[in-house]
N, C-alpha and C. Protein backbone atom coordinates (compact mmCIF):
# COMPACT_ATOMS: atom_id res chain seq x y z
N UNK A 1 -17.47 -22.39 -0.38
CA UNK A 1 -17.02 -23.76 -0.50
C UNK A 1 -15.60 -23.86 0.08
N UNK A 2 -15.29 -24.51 0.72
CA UNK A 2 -14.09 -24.93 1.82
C UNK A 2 -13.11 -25.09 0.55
N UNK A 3 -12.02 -24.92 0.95
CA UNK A 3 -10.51 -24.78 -0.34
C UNK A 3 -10.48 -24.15 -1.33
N UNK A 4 -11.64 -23.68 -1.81
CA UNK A 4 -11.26 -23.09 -2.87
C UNK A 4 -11.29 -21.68 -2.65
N UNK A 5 -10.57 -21.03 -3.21
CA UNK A 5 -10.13 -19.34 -3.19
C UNK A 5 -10.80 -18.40 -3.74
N UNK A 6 -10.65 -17.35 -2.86
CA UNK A 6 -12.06 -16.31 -2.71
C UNK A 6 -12.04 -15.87 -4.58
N UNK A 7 -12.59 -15.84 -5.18
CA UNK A 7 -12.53 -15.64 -7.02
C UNK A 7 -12.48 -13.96 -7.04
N UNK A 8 -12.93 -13.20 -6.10
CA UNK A 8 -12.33 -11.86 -6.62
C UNK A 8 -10.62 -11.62 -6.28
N UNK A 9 -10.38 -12.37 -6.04
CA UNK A 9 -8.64 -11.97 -5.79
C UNK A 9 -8.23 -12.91 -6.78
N UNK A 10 -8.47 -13.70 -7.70
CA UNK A 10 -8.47 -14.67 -8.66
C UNK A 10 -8.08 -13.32 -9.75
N UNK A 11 -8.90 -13.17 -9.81
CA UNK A 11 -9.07 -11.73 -11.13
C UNK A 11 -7.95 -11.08 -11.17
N UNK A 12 -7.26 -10.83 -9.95
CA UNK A 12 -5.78 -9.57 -9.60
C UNK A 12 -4.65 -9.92 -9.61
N UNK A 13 -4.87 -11.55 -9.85
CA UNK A 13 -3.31 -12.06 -10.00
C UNK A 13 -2.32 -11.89 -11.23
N UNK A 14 -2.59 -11.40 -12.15
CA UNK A 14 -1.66 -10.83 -12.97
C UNK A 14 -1.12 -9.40 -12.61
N UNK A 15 -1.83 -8.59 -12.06
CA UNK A 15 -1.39 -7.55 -11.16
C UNK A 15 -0.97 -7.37 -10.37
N UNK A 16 -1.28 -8.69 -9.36
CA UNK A 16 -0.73 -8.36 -8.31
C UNK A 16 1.56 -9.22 -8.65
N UNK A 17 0.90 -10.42 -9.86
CA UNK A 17 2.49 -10.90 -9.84
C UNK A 17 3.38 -10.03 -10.51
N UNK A 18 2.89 -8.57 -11.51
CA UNK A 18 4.16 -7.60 -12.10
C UNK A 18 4.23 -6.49 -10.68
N UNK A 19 3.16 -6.56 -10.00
CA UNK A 19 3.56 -5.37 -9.42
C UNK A 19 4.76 -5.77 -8.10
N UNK A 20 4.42 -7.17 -7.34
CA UNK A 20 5.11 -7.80 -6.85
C UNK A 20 6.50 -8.06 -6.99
N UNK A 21 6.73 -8.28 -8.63
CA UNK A 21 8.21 -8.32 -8.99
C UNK A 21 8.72 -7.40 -9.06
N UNK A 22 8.20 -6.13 -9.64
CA UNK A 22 8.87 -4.58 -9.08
C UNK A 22 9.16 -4.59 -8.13
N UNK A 23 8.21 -4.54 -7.04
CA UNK A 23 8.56 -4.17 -5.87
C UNK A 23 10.04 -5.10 -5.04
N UNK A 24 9.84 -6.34 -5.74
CA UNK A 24 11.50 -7.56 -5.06
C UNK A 24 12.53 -7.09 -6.13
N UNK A 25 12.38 -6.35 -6.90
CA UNK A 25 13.73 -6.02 -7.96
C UNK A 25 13.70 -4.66 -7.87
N UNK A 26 12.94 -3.82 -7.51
CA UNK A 26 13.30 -2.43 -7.44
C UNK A 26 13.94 -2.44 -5.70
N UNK A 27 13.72 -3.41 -4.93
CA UNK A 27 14.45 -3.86 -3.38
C UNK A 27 15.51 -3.95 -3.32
N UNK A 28 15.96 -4.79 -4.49
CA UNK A 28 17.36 -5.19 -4.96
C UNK A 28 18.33 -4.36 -5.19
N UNK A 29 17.99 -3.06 -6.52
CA UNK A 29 18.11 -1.98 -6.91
C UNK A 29 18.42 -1.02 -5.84
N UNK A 30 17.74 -0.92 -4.73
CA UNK A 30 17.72 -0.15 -3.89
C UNK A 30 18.98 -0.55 -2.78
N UNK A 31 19.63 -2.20 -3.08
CA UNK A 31 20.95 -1.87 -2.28
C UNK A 31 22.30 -1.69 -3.28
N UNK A 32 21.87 -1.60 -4.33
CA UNK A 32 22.58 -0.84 -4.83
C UNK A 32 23.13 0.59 -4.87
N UNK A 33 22.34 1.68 -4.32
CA UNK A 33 21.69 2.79 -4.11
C UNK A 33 22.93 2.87 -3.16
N UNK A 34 22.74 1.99 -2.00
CA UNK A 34 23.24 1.86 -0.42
C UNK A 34 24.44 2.11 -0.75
N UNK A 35 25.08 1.38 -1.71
CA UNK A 35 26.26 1.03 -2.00
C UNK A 35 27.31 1.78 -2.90
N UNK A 36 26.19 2.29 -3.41
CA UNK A 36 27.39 3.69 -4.18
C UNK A 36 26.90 5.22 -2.81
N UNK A 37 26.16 5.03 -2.03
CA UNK A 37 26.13 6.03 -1.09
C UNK A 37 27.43 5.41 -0.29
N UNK A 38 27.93 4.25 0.09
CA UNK A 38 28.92 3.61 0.87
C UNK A 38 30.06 4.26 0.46
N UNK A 39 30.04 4.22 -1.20
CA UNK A 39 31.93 4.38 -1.38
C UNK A 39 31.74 6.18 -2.07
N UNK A 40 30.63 6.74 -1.39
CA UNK A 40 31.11 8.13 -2.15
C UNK A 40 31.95 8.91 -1.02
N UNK A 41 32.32 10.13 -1.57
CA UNK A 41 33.24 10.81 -0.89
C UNK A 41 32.54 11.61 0.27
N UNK A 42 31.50 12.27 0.20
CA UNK A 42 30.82 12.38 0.99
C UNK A 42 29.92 11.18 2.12
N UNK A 43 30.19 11.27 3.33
CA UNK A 43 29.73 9.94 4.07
C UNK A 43 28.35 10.45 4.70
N UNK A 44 27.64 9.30 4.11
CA UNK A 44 26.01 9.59 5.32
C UNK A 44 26.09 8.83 6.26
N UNK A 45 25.47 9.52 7.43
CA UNK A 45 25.56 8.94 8.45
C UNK A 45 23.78 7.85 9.14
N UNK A 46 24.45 7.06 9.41
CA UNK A 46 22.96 5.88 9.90
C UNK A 46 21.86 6.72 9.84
N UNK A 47 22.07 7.79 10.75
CA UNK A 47 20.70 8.53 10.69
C UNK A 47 19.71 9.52 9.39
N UNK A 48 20.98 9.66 8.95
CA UNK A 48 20.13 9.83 7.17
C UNK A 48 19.60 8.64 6.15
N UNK A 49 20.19 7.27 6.43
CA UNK A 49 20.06 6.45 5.79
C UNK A 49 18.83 5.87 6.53
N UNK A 50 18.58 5.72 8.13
CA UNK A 50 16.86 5.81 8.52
C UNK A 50 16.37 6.47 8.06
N UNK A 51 16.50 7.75 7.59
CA UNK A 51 15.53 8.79 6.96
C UNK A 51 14.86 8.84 5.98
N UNK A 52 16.04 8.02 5.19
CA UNK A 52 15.71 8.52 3.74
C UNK A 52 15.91 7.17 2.91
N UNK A 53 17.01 6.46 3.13
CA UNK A 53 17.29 4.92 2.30
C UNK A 53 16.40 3.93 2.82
N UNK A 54 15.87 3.68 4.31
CA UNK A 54 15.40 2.55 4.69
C UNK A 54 13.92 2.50 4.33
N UNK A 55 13.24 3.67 4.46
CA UNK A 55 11.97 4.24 3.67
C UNK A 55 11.53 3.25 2.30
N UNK A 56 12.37 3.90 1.83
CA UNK A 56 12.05 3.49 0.15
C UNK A 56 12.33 1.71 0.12
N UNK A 57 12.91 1.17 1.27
CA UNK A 57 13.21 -0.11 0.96
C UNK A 57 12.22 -1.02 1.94
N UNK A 58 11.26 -0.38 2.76
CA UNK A 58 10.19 -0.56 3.41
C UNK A 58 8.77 -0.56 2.14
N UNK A 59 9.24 0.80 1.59
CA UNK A 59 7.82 0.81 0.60
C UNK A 59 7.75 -0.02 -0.48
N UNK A 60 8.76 -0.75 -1.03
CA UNK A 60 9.02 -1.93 -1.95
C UNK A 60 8.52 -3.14 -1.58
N UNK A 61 9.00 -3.50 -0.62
CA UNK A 61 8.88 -4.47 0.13
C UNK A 61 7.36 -4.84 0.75
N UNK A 62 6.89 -3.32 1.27
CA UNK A 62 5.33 -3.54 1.27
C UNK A 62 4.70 -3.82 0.40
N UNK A 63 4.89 -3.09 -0.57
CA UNK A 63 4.46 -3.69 -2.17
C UNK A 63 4.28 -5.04 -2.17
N UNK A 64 6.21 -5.53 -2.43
CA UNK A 64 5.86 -6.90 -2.12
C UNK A 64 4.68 -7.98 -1.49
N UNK A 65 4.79 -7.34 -0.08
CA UNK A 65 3.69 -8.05 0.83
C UNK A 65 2.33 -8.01 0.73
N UNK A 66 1.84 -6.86 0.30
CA UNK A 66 0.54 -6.46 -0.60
C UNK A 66 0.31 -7.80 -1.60
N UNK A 67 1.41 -7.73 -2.74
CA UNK A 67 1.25 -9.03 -3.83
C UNK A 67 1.20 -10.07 -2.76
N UNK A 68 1.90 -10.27 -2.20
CA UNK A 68 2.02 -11.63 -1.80
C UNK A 68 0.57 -11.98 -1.31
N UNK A 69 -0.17 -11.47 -0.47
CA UNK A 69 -1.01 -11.39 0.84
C UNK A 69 -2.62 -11.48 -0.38
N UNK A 70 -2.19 -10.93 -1.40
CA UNK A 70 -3.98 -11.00 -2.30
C UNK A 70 -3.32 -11.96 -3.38
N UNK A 71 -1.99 -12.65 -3.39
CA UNK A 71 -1.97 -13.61 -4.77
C UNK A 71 -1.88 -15.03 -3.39
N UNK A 72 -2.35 -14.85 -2.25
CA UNK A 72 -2.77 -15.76 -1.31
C UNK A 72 -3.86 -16.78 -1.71
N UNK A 73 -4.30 -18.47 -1.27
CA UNK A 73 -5.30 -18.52 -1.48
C UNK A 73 -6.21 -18.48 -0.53
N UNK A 74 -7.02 -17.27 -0.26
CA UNK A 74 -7.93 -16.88 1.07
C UNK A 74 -8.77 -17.76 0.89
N UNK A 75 -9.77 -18.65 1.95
CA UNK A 75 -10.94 -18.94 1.60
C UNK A 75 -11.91 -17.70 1.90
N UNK A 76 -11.11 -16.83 2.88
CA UNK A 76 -12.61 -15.76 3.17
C UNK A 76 -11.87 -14.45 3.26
N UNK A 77 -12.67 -13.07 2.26
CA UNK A 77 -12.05 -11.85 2.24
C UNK A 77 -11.65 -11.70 3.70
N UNK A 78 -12.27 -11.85 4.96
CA UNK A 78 -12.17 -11.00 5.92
C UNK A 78 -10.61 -11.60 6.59
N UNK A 79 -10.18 -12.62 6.17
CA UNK A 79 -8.24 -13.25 6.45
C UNK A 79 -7.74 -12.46 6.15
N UNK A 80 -7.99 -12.26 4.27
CA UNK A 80 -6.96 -11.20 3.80
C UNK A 80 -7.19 -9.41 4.40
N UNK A 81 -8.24 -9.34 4.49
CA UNK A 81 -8.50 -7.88 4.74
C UNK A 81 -7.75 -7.86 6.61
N UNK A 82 -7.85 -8.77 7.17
CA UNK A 82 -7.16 -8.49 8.64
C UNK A 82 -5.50 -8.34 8.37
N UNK A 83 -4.81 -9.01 7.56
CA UNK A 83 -3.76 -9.22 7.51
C UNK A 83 -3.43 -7.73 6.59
N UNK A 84 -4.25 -7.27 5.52
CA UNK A 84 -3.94 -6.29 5.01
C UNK A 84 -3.75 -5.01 6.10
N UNK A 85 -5.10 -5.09 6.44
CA UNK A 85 -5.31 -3.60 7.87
C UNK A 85 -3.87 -4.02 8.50
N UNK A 86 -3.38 -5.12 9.27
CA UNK A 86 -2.15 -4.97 10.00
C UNK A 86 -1.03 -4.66 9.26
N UNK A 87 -0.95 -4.65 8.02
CA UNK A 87 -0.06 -4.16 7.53
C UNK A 87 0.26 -2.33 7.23
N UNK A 88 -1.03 -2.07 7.20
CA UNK A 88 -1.78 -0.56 7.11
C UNK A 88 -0.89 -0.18 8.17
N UNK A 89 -1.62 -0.05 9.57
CA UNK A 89 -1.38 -0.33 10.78
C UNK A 89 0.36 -0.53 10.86
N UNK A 90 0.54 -1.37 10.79
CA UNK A 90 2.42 -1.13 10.71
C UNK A 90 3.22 0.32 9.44
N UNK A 91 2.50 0.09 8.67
CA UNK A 91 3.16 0.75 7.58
C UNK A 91 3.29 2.76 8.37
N UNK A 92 1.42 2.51 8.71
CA UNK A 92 1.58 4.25 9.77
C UNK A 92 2.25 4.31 10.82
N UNK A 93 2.54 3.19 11.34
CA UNK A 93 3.63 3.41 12.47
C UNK A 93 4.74 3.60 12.42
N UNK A 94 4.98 3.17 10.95
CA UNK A 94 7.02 3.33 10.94
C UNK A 94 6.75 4.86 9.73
N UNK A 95 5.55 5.42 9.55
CA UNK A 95 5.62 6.71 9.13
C UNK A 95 5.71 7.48 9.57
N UNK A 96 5.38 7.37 10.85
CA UNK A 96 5.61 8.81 12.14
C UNK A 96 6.85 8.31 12.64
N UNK A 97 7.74 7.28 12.71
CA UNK A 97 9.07 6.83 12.91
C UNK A 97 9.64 7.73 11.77
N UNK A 98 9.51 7.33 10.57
CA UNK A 98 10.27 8.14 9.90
C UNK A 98 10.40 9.77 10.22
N UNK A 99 9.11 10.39 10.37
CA UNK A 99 8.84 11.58 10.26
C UNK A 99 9.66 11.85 11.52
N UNK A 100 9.87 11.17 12.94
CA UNK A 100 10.93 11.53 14.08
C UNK A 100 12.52 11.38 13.28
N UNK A 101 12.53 10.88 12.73
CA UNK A 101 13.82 10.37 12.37
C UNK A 101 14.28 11.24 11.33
N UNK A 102 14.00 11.70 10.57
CA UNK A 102 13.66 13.03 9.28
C UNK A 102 14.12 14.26 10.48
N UNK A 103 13.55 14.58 11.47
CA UNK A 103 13.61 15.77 11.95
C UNK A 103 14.89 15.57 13.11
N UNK A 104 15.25 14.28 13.26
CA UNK A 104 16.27 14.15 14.41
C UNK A 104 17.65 14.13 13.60
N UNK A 105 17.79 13.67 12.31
CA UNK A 105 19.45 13.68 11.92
C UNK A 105 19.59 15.14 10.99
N UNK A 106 20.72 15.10 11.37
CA UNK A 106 21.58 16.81 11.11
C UNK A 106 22.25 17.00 9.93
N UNK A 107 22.20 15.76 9.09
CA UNK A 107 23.48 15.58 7.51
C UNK A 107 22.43 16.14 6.61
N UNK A 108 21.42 16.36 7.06
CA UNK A 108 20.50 16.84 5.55
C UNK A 108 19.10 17.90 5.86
N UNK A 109 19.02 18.84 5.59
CA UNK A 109 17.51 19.86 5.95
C UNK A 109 16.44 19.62 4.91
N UNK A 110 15.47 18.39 5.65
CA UNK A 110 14.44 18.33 4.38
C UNK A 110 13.79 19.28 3.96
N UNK A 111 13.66 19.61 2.71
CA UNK A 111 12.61 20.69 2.01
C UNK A 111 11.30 20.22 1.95
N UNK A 112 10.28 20.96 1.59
CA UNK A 112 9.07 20.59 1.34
C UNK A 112 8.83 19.33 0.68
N UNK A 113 9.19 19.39 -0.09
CA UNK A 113 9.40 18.14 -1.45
C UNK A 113 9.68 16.82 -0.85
N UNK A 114 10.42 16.62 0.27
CA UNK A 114 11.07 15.34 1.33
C UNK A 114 9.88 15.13 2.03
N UNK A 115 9.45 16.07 2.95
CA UNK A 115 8.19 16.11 3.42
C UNK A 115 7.37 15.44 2.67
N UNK A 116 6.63 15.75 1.56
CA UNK A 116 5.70 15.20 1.07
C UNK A 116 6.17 13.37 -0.01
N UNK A 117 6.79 13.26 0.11
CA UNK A 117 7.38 12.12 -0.43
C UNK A 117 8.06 11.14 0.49
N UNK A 118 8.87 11.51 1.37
CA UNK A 118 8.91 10.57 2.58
C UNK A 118 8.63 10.19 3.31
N UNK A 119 7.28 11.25 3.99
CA UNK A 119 6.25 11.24 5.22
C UNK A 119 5.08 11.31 4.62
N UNK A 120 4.14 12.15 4.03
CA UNK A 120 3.16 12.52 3.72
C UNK A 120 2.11 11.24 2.65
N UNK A 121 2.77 11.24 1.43
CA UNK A 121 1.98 10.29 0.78
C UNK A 121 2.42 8.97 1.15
N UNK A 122 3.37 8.21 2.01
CA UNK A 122 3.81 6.77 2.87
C UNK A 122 2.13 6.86 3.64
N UNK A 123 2.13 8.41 4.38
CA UNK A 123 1.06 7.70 5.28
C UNK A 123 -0.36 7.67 5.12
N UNK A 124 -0.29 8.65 3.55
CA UNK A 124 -1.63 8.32 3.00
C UNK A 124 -1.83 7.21 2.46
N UNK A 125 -0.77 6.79 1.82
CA UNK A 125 -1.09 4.71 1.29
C UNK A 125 -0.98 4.30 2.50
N UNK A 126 -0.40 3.99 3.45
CA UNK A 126 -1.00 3.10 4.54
C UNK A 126 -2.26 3.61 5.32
N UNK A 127 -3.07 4.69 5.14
CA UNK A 127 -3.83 5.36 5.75
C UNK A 127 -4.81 4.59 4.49
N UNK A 128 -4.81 4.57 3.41
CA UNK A 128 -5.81 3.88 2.53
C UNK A 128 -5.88 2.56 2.45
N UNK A 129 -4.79 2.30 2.88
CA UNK A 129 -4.50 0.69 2.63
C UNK A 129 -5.25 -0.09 4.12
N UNK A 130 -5.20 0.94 5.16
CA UNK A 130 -6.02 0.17 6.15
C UNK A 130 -7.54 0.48 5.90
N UNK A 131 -8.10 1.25 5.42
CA UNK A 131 -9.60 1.73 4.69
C UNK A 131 -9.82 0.92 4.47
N UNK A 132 -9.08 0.49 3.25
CA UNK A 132 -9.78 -0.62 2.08
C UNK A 132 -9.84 -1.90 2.87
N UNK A 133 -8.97 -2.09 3.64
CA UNK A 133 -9.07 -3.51 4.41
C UNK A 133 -10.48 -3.55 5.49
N UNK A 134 -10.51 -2.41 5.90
CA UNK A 134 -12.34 -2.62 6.72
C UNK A 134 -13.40 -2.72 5.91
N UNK A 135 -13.42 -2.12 4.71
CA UNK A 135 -14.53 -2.33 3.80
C UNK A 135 -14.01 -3.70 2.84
N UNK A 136 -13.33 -4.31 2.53
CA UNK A 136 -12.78 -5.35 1.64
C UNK A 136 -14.14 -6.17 1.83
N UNK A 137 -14.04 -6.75 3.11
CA UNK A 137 -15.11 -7.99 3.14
C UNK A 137 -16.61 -7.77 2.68
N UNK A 138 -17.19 -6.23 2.62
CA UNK A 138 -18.04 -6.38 2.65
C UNK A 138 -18.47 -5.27 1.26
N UNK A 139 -17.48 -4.76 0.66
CA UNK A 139 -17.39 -3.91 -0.51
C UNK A 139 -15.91 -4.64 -1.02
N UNK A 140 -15.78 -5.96 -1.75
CA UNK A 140 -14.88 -5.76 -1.83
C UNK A 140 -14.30 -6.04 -3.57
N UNK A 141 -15.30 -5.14 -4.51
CA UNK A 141 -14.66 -4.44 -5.74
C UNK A 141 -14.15 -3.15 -5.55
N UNK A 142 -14.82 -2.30 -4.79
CA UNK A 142 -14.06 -0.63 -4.99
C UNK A 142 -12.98 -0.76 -3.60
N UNK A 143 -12.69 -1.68 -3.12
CA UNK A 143 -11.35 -1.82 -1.67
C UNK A 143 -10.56 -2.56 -2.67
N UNK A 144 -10.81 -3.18 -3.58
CA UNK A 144 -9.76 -4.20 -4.00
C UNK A 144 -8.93 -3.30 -5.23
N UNK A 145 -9.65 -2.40 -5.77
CA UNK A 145 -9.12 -1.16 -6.43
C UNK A 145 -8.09 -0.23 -5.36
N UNK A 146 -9.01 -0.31 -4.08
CA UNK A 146 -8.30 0.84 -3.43
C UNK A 146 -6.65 0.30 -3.18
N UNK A 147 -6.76 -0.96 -3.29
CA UNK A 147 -5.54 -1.77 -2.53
C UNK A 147 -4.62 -1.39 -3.73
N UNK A 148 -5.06 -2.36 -4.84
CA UNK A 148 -4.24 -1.74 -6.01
C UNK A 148 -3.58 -0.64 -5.81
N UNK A 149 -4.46 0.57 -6.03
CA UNK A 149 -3.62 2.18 -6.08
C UNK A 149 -2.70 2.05 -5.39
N UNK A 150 -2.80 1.35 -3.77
CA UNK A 150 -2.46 1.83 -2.61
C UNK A 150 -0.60 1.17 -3.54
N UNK A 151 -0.73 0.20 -3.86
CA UNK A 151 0.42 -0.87 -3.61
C UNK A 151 0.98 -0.19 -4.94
N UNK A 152 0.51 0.63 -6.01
CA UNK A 152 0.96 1.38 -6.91
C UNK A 152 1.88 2.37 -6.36
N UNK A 153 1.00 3.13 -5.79
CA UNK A 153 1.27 4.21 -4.89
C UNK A 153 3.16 4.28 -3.82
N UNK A 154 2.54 3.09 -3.47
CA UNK A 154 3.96 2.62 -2.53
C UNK A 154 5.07 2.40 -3.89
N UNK A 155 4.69 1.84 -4.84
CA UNK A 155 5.74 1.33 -5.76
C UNK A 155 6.56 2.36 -6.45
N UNK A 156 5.53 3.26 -6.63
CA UNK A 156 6.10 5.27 -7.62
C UNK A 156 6.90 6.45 -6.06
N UNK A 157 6.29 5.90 -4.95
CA UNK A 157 7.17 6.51 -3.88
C UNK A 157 8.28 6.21 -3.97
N UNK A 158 8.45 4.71 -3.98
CA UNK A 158 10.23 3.78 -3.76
C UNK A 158 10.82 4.64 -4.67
N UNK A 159 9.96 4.68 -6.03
CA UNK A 159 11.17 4.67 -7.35
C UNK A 159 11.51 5.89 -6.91
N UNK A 160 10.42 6.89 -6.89
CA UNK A 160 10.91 8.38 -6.57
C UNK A 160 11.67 8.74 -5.47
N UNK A 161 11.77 8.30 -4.76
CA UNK A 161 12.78 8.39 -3.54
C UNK A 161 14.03 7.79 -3.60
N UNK A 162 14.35 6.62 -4.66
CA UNK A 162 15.52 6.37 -5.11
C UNK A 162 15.73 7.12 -6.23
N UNK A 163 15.13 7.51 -6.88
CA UNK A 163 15.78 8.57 -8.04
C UNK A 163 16.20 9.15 -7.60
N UNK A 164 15.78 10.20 -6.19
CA UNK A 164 16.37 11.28 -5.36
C UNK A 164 17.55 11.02 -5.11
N UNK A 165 17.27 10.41 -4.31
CA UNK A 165 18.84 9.32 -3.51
C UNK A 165 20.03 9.41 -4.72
N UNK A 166 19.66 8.71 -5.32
CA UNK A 166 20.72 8.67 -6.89
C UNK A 166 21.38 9.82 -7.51
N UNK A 167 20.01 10.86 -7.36
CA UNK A 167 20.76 11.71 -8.30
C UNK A 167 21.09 13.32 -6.63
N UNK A 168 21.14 12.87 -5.76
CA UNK A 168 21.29 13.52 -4.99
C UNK A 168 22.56 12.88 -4.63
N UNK A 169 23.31 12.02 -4.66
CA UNK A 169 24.66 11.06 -4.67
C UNK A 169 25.56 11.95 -5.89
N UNK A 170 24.95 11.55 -6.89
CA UNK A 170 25.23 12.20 -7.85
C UNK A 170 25.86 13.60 -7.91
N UNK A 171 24.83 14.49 -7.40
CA UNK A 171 25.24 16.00 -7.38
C UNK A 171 26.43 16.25 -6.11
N UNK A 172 26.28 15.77 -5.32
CA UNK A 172 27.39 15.44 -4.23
C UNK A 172 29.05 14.79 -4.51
N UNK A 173 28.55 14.24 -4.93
CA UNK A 173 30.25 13.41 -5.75
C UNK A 173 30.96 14.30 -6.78
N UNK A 174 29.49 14.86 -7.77
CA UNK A 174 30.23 16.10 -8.80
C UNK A 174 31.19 17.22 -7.99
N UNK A 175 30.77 17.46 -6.90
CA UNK A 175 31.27 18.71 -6.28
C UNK A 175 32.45 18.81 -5.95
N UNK A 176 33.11 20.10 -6.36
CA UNK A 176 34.58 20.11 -6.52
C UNK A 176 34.91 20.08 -4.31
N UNK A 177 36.25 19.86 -4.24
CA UNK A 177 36.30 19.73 -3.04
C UNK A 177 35.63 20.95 -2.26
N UNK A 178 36.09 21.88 -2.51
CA UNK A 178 35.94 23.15 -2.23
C UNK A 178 34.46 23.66 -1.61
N UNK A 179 33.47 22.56 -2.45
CA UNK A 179 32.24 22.74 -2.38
C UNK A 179 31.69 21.75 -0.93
N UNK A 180 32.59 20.84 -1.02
CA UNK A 180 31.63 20.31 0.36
C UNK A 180 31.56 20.62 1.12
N UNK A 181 31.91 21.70 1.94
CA UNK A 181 31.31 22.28 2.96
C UNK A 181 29.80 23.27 2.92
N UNK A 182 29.57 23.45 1.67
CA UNK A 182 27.77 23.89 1.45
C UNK A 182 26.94 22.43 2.02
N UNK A 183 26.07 23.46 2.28
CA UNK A 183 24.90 22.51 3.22
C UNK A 183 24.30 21.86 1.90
N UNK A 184 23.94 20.52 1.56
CA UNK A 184 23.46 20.10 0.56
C UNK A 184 22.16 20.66 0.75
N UNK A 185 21.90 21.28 1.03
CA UNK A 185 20.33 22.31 0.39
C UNK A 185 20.65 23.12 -0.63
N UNK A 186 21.93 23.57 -0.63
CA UNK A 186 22.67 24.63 -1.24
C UNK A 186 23.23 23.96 -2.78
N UNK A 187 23.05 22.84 -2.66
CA UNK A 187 23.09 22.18 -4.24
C UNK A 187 22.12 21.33 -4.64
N UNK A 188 21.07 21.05 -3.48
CA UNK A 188 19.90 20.38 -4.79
C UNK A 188 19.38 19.97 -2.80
N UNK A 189 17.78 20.42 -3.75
CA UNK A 189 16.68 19.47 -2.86
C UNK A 189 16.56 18.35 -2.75
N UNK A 190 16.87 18.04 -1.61
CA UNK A 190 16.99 15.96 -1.79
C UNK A 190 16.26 15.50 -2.72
């Protein structure tokens, strides 16, 4: 029926509006982050902050766009599922950006742990998140789950990658002068 909105995305709108507001207030949060990295004594340089700060403020924000895009009123799954896949689709492209950008700046040696949290599970939620968008229209209870996780998924990356950030600021600022010349590998895994 013409105007009225597809009723399985009806069902997700209480999910999709808390997970949505995380994702625009944990965004917020996250230039905060920026900003005590700004005035610490130790200075990062642009290319760690592509690496590692702009990440986590991409994966919020997708979040965001996730809520936004299914608390839409679609008349037909296959709108939202195109607009989702392009978001998929963008999200893996600025994951192999990151992953160049991770291996090109010199202020920080990611450990395993960076790897799998800044590159690895980013490009498995956008790697699921474009899945669920080809099957949405035509499976679309177990894609509309998948989306969920996916936009979960992105939401527990941000936090965890700003906890890092934070308490990797943190261990850096503690350090007596003496100490900043250790390679921050040498005091904590990002």
């Amino acid at each position: 029926m013409p105007g009225t909105p597809v009723p399985a995305l009806a069902e997700w709108e209480n999910f999709y509006v808390i997970v949505g507001s995380s994702g625009a207030a944990l965004t917020g949060l996250q230039f905060v982050v920026i900003a005590l990295v700004a005035e610490g004594r130790r200075r990062s340089s642009l290319h760690e902050i592509d690496a590692f700060g702009t990440p986590t403020i991409v994966h919020f924000c997708a979040t965001l766009l996730v809520s936004a895009i299914l608390s839409a009123p679609w008349q037909r799954l296959s709108s939202a599922a195109f607009t989702l896949g392009a978001l998929g689709v963008c999200g893996l492209v600025y994951g192999f950006i990151v992953i160049g950008r991770a291996r090109r700046q010199t202020g920080y040696k990611p450990v395993t742990e960076d790897w799998v949290w800044y590159t690895a599970l980013p490009i498995a939620a956008y790697s699921a998140l474009f899945a669920a968008s080809v099957a949405l229209p035509r499976h679309p209870a177990p894609a509309l789950f998948v989306v969920a996780a996916t936009a979960l998924l992105l939401l527990f990356i941000g936090i965890r990658n700003a906890w890092d950030t934070v308490t990797y600021i943190a261990i850096e600022g503690a350090q007596r002068p003496d100490d900043s010349k250790k390679s921050p590998s040498a005091t904590r895994s990002r």
